[in-house]
PDB file of N, CA and C in Angstrom:
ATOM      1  N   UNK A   1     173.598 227.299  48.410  1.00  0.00           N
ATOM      2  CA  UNK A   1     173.167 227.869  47.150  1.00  0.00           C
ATOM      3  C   UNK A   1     172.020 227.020  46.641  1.00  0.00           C
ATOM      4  N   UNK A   2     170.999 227.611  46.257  1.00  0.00           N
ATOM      5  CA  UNK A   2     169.892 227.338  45.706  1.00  0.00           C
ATOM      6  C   UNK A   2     169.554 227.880  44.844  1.00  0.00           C
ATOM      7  N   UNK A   3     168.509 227.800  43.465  1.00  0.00           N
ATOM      8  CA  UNK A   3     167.715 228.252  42.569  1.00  0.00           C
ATOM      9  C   UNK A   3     166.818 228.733  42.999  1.00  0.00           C
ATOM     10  N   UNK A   4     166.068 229.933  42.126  1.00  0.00           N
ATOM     11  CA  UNK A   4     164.630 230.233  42.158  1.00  0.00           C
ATOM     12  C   UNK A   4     164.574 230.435  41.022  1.00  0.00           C
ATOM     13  N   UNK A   5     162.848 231.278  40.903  1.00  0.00           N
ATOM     14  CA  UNK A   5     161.968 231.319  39.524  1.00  0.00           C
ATOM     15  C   UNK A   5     162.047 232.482  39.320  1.00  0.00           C
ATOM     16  N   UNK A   6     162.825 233.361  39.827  1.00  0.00           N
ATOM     17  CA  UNK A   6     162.923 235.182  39.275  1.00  0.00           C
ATOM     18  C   UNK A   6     161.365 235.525  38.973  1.00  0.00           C
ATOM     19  N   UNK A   7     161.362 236.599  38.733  1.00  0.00           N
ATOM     20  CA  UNK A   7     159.894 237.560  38.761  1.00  0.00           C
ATOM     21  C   UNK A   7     160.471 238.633  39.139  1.00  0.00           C
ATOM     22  N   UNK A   8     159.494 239.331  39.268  1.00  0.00           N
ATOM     23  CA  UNK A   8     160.025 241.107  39.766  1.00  0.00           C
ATOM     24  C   UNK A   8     160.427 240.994  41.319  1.00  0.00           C
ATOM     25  N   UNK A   9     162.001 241.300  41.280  1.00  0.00           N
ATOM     26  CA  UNK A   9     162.470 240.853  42.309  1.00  0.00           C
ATOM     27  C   UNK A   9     162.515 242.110  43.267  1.00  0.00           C
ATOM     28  N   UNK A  10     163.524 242.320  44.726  1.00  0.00           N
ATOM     29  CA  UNK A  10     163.023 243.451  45.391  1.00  0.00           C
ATOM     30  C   UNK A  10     164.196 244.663  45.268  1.00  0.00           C
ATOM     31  N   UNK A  11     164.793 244.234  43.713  1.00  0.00           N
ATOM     32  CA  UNK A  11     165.177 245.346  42.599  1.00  0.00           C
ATOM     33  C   UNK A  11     164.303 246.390  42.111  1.00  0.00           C
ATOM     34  N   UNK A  12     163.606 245.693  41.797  1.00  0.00           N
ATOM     35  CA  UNK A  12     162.321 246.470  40.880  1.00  0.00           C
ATOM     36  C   UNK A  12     162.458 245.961  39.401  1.00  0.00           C
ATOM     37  N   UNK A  13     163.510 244.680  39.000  1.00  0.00           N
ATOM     38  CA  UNK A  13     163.333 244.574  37.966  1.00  0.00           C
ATOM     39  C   UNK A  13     162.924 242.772  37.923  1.00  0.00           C
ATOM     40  N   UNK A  14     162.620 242.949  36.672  1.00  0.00           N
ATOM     41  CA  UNK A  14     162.003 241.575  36.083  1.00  0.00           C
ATOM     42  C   UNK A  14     163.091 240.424  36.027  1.00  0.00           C
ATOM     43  N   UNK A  15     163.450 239.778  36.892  1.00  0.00           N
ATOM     44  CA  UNK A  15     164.234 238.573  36.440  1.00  0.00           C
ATOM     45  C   UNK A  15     163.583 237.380  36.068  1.00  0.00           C
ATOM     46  N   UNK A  16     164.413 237.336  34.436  1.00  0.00           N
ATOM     47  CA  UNK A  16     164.333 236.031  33.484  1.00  0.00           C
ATOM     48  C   UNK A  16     165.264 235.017  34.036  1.00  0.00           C
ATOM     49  N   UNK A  17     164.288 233.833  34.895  1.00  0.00           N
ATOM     50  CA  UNK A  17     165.377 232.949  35.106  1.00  0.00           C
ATOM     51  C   UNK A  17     165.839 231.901  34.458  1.00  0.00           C
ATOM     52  N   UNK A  18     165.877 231.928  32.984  1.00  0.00           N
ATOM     53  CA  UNK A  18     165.934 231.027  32.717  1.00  0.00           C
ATOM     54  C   UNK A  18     167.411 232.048  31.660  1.00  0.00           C
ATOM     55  N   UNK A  19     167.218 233.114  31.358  1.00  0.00           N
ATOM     56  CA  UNK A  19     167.846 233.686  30.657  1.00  0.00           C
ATOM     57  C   UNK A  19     168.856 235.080  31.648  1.00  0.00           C
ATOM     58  N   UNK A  20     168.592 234.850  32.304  1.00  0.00           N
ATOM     59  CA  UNK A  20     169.576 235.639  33.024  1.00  0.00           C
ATOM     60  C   UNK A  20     170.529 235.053  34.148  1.00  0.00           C
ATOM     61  N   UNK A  21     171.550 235.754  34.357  1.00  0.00           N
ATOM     62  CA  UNK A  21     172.595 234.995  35.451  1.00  0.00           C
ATOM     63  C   UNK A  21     172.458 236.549  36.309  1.00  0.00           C
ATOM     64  N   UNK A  22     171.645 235.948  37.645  1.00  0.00           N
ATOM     65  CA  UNK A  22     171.256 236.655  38.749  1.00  0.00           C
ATOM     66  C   UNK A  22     171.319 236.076  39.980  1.00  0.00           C
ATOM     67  N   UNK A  23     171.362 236.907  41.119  1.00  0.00           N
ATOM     68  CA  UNK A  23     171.543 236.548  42.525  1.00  0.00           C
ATOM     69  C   UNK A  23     170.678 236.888  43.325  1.00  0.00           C
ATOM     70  N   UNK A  24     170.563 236.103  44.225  1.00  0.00           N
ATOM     71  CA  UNK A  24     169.831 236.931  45.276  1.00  0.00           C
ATOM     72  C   UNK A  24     170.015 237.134  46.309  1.00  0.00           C
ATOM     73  N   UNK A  25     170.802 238.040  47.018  1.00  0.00           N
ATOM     74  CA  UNK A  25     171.954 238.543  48.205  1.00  0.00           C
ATOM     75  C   UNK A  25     170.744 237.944  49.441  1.00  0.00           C
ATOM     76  N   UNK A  26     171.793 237.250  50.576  1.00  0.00           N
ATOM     77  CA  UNK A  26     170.809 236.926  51.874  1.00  0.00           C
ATOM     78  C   UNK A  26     170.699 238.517  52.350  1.00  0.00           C
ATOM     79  N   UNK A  27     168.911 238.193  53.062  1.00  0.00           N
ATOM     80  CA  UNK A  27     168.605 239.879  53.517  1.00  0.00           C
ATOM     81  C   UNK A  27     169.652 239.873  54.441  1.00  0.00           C
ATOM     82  N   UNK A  28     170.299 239.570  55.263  1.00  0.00           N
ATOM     83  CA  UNK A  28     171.217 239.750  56.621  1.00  0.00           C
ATOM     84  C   UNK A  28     172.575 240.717  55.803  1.00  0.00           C
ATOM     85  N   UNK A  29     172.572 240.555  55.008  1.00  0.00           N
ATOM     86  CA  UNK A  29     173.647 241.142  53.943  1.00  0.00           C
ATOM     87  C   UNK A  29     172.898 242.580  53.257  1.00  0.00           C
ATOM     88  N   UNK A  30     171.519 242.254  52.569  1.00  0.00           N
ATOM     89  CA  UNK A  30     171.049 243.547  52.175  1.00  0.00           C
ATOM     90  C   UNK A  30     170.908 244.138  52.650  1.00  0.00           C
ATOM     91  N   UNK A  31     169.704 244.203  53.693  1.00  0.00           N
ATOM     92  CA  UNK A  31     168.971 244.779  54.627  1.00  0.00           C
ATOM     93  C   UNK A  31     167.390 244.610  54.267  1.00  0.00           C
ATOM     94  N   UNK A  32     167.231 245.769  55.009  1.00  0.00           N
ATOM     95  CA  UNK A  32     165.333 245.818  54.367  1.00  0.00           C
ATOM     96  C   UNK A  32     165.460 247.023  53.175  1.00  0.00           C
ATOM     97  N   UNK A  33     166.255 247.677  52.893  1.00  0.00           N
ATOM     98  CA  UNK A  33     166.029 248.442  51.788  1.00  0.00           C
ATOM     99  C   UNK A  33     165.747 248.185  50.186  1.00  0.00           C
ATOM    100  N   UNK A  34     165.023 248.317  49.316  1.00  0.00           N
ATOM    101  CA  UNK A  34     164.412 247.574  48.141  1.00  0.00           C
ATOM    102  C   UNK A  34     165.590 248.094  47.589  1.00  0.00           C
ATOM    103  N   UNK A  35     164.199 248.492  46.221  1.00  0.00           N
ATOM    104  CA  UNK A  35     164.394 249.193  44.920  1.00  0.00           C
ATOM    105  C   UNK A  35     165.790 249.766  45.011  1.00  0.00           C
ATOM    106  N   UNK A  36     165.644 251.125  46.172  1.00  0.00           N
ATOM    107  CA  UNK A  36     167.093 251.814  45.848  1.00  0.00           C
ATOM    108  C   UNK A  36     168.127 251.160  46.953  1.00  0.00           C
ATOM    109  N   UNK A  37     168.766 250.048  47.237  1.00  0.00           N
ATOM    110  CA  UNK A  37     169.399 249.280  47.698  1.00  0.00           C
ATOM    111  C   UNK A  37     170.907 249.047  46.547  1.00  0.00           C
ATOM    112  N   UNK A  38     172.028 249.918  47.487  1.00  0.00           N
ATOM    113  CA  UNK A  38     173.005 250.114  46.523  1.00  0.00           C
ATOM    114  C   UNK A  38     173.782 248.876  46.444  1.00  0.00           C
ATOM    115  N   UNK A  39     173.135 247.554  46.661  1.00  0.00           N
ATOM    116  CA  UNK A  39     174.197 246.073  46.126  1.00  0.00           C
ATOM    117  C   UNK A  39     173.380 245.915  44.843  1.00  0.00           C
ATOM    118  N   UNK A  40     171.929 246.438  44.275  1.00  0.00           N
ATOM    119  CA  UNK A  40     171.081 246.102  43.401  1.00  0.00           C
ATOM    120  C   UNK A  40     171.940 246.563  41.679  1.00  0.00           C
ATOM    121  N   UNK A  41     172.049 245.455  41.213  1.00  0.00           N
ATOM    122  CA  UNK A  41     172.851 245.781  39.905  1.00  0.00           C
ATOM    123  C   UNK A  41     174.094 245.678  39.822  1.00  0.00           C
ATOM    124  N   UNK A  42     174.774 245.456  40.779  1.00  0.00           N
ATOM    125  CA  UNK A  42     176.334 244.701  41.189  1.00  0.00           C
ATOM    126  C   UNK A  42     176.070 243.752  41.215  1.00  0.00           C
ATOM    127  N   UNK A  43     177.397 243.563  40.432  1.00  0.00           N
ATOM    128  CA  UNK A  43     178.503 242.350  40.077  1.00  0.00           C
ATOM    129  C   UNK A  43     178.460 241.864  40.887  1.00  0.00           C
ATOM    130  N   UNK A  44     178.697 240.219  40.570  1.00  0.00           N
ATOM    131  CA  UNK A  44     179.644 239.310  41.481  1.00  0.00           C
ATOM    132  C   UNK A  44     179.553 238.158  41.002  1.00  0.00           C
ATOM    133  N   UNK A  45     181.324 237.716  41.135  1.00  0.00           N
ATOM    134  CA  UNK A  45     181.817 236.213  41.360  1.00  0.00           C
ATOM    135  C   UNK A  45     181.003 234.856  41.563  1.00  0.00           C
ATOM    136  N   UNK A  46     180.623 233.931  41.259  1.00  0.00           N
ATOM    137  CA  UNK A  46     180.225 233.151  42.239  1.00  0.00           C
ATOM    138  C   UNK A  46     180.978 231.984  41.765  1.00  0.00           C
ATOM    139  N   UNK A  47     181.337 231.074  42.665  1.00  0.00           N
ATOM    140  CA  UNK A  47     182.429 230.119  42.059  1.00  0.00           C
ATOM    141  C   UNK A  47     181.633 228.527  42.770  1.00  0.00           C
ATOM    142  N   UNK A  48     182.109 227.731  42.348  1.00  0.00           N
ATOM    143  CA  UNK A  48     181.516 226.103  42.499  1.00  0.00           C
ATOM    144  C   UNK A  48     181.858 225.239  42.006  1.00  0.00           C
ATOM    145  N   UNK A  49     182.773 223.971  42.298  1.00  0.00           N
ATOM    146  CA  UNK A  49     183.330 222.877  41.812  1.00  0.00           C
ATOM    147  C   UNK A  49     184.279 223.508  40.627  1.00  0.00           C
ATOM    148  N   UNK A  50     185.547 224.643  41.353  1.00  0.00           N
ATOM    149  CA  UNK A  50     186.431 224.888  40.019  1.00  0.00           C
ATOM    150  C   UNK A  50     185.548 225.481  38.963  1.00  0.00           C
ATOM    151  N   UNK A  51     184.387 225.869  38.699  1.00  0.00           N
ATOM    152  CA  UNK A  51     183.824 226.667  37.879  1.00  0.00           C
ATOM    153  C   UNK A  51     183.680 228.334  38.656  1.00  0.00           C
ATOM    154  N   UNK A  52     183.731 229.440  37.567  1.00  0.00           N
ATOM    155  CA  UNK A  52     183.409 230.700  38.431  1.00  0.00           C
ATOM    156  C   UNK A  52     182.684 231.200  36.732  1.00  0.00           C
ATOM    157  N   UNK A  53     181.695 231.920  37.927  1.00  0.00           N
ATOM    158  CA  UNK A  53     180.884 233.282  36.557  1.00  0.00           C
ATOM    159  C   UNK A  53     180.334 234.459  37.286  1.00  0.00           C
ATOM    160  N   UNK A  54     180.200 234.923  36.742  1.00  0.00           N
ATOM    161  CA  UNK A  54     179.697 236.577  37.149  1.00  0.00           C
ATOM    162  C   UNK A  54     178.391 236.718  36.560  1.00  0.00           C
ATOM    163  N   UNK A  55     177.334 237.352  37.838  1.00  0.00           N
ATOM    164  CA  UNK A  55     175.930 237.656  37.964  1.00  0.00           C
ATOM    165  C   UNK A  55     175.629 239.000  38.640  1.00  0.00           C
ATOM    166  N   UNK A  56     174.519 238.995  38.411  1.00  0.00           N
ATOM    167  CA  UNK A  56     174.422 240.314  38.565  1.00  0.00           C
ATOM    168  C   UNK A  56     173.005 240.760  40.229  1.00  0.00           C
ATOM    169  N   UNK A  57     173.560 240.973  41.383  1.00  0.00           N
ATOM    170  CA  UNK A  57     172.286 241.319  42.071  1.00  0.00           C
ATOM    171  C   UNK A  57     170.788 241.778  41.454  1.00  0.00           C
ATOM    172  N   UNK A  58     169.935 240.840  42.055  1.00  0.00           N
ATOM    173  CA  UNK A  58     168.745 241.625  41.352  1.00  0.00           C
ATOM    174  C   UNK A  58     167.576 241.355  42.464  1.00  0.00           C
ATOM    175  N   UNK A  59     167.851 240.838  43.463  1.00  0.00           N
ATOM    176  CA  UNK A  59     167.022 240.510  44.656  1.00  0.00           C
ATOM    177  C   UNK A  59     167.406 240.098  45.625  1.00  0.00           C
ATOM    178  N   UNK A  60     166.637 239.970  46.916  1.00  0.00           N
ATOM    179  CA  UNK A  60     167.522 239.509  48.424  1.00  0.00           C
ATOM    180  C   UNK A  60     166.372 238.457  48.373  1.00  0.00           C
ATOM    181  N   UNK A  61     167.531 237.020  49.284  1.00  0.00           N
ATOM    182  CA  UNK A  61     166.575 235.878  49.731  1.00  0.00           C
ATOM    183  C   UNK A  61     166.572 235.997  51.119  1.00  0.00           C
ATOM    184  N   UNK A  62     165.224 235.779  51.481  1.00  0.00           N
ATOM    185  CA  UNK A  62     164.544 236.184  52.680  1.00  0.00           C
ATOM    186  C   UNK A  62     164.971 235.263  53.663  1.00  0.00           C
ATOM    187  N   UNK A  63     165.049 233.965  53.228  1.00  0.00           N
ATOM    188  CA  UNK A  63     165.383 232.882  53.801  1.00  0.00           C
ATOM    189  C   UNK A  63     166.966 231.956  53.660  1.00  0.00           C
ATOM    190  N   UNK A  64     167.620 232.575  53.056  1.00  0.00           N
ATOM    191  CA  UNK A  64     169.206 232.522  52.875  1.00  0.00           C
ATOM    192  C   UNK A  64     169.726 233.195  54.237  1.00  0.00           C
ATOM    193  N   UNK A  65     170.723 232.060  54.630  1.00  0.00           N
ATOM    194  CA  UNK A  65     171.207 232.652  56.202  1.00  0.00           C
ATOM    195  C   UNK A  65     172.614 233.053  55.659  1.00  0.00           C
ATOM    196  N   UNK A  66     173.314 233.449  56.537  1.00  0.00           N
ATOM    197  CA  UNK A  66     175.145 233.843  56.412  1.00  0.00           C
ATOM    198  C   UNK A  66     175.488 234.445  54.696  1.00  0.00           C
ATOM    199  N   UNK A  67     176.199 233.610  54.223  1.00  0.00           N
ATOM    200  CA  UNK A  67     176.601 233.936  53.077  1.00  0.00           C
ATOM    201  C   UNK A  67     176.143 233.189  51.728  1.00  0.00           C
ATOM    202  N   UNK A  68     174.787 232.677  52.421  1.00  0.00           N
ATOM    203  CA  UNK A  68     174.183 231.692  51.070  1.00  0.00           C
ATOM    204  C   UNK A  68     173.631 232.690  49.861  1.00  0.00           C
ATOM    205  N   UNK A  69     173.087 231.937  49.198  1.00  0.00           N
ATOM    206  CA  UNK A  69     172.232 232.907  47.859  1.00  0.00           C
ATOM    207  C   UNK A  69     171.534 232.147  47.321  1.00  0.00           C
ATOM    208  N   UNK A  70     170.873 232.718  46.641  1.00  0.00           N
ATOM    209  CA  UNK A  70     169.851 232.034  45.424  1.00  0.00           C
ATOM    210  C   UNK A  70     170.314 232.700  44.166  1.00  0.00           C
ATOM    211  N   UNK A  71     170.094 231.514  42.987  1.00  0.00           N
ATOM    212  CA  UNK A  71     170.356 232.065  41.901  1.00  0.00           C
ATOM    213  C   UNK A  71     169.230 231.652  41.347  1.00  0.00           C
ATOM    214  N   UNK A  72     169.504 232.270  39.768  1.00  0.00           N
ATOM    215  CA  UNK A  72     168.857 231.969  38.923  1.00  0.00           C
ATOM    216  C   UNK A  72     169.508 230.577  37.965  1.00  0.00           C
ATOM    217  N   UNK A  73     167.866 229.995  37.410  1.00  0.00           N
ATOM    218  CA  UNK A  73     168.069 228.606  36.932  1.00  0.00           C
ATOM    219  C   UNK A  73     168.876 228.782  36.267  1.00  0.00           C
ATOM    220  N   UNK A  74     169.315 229.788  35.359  1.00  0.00           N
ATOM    221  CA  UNK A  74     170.382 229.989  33.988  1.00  0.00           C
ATOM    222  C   UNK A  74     171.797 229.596  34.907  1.00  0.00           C
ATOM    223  N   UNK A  75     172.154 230.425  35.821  1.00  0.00           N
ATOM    224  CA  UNK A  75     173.193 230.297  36.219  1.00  0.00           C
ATOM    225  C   UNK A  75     173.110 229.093  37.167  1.00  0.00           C
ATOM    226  N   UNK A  76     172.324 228.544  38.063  1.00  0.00           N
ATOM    227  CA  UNK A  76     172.491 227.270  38.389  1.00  0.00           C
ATOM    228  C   UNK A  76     172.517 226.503  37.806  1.00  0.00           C
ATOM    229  N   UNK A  77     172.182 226.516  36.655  1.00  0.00           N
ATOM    230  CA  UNK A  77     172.500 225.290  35.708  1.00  0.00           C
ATOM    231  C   UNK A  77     173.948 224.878  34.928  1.00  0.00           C
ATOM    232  N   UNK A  78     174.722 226.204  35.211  1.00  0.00           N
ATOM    233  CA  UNK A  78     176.012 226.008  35.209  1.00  0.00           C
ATOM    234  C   UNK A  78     176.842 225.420  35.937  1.00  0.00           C
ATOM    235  N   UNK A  79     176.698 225.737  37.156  1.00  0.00           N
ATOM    236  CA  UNK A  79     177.220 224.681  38.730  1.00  0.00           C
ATOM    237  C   UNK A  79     176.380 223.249  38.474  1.00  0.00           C
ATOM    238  N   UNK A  80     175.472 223.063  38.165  1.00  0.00           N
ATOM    239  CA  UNK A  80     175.148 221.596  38.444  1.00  0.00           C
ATOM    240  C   UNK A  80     173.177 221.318  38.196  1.00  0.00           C
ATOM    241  N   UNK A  81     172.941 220.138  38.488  1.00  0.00           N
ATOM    242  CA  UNK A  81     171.564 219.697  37.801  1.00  0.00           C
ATOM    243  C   UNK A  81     170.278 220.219  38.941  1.00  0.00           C
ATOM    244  N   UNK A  82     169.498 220.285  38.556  1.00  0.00           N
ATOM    245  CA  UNK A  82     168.399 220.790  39.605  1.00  0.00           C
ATOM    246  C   UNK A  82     167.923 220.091  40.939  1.00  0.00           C
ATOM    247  N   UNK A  83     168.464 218.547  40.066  1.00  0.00           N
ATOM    248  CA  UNK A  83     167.886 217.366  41.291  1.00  0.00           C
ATOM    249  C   UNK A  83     168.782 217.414  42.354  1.00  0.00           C
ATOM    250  N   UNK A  84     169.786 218.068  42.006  1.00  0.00           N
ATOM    251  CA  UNK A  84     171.211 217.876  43.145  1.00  0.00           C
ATOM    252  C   UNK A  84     170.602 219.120  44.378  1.00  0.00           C
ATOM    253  N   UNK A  85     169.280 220.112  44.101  1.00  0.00           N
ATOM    254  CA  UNK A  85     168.841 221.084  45.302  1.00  0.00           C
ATOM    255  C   UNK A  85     169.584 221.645  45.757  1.00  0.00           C
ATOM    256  N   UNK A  86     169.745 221.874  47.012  1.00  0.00           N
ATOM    257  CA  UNK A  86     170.284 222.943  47.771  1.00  0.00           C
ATOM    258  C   UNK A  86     171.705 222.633  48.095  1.00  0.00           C
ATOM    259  N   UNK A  87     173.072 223.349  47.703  1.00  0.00           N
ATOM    260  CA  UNK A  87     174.242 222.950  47.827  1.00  0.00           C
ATOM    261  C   UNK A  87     175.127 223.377  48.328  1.00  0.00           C
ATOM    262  N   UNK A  88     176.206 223.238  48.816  1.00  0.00           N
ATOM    263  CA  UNK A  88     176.763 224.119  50.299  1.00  0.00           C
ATOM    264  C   UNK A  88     178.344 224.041  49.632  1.00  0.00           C
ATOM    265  N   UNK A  89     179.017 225.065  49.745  1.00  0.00           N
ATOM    266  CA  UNK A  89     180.403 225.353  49.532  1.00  0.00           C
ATOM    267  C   UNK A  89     180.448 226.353  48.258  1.00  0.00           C
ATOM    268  N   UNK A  90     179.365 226.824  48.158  1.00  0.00           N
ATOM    269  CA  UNK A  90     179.703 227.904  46.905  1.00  0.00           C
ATOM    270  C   UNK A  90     180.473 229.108  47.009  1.00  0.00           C
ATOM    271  N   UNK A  91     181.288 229.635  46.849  1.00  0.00           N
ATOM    272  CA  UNK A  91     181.978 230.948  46.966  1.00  0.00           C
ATOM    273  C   UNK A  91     181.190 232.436  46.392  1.00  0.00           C
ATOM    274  N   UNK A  92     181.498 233.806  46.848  1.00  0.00           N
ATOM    275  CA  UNK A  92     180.907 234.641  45.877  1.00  0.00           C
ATOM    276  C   UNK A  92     181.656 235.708  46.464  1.00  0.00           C
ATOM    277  N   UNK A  93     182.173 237.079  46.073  1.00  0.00           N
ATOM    278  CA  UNK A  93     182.072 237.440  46.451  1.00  0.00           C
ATOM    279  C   UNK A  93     182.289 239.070  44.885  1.00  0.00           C
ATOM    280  N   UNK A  94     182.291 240.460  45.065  1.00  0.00           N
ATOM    281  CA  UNK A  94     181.702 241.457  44.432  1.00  0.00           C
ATOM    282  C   UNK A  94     183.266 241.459  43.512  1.00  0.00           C
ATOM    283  N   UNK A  95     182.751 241.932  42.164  1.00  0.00           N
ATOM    284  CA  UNK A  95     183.979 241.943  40.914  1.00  0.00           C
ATOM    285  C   UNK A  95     184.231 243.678  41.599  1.00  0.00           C
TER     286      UNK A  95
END
């Protein structure tokens, strides 16, 4: 699990990362399908050190292998500090 900077993701919508709790599904999981890509706007779990919250799909990471993700800073900043980077054992899976 990693952070990004949201922008118009390959939802079609604008993610605020600083104000939104968003994901970004590995493509091996999405596919190549965008905009109308039916995980886009679903829920999900994501859990880390005994903490869990719910986010919302809003983009695929291109470079996320297996079951990793990217979030947004809002919600990574709930699991932990920025300097701590890229972090391994996060859980997730759809409410």
């Amino acid at each position: 699990m990693t952070f990004y900077d949201g922008g118009v993701g390959s939802c079609g919508v604008n993610v605020k990362t600083f104000a939104e709790d968003a994901i970004a599904m590995p493509v091996g999981l999405m596919g190549n399908l965008s905009n109308d890509n039916p995980f886009c706007g679903q829920k999900v779990n994501v859990k880390f050190r005994g903490k869990t919250f719910t986010a919302t799909v809003r983009d695929k990471c291109i470079g996320c292998k297996g079951g990793d993700i990217d979030m947004t800073r809002s919600l990574f900043y709930k699991f932990a500090h920025e300097d701590e980077g890229r972090l391994a054992g996060v859980e997730w899976w759809f409410d």
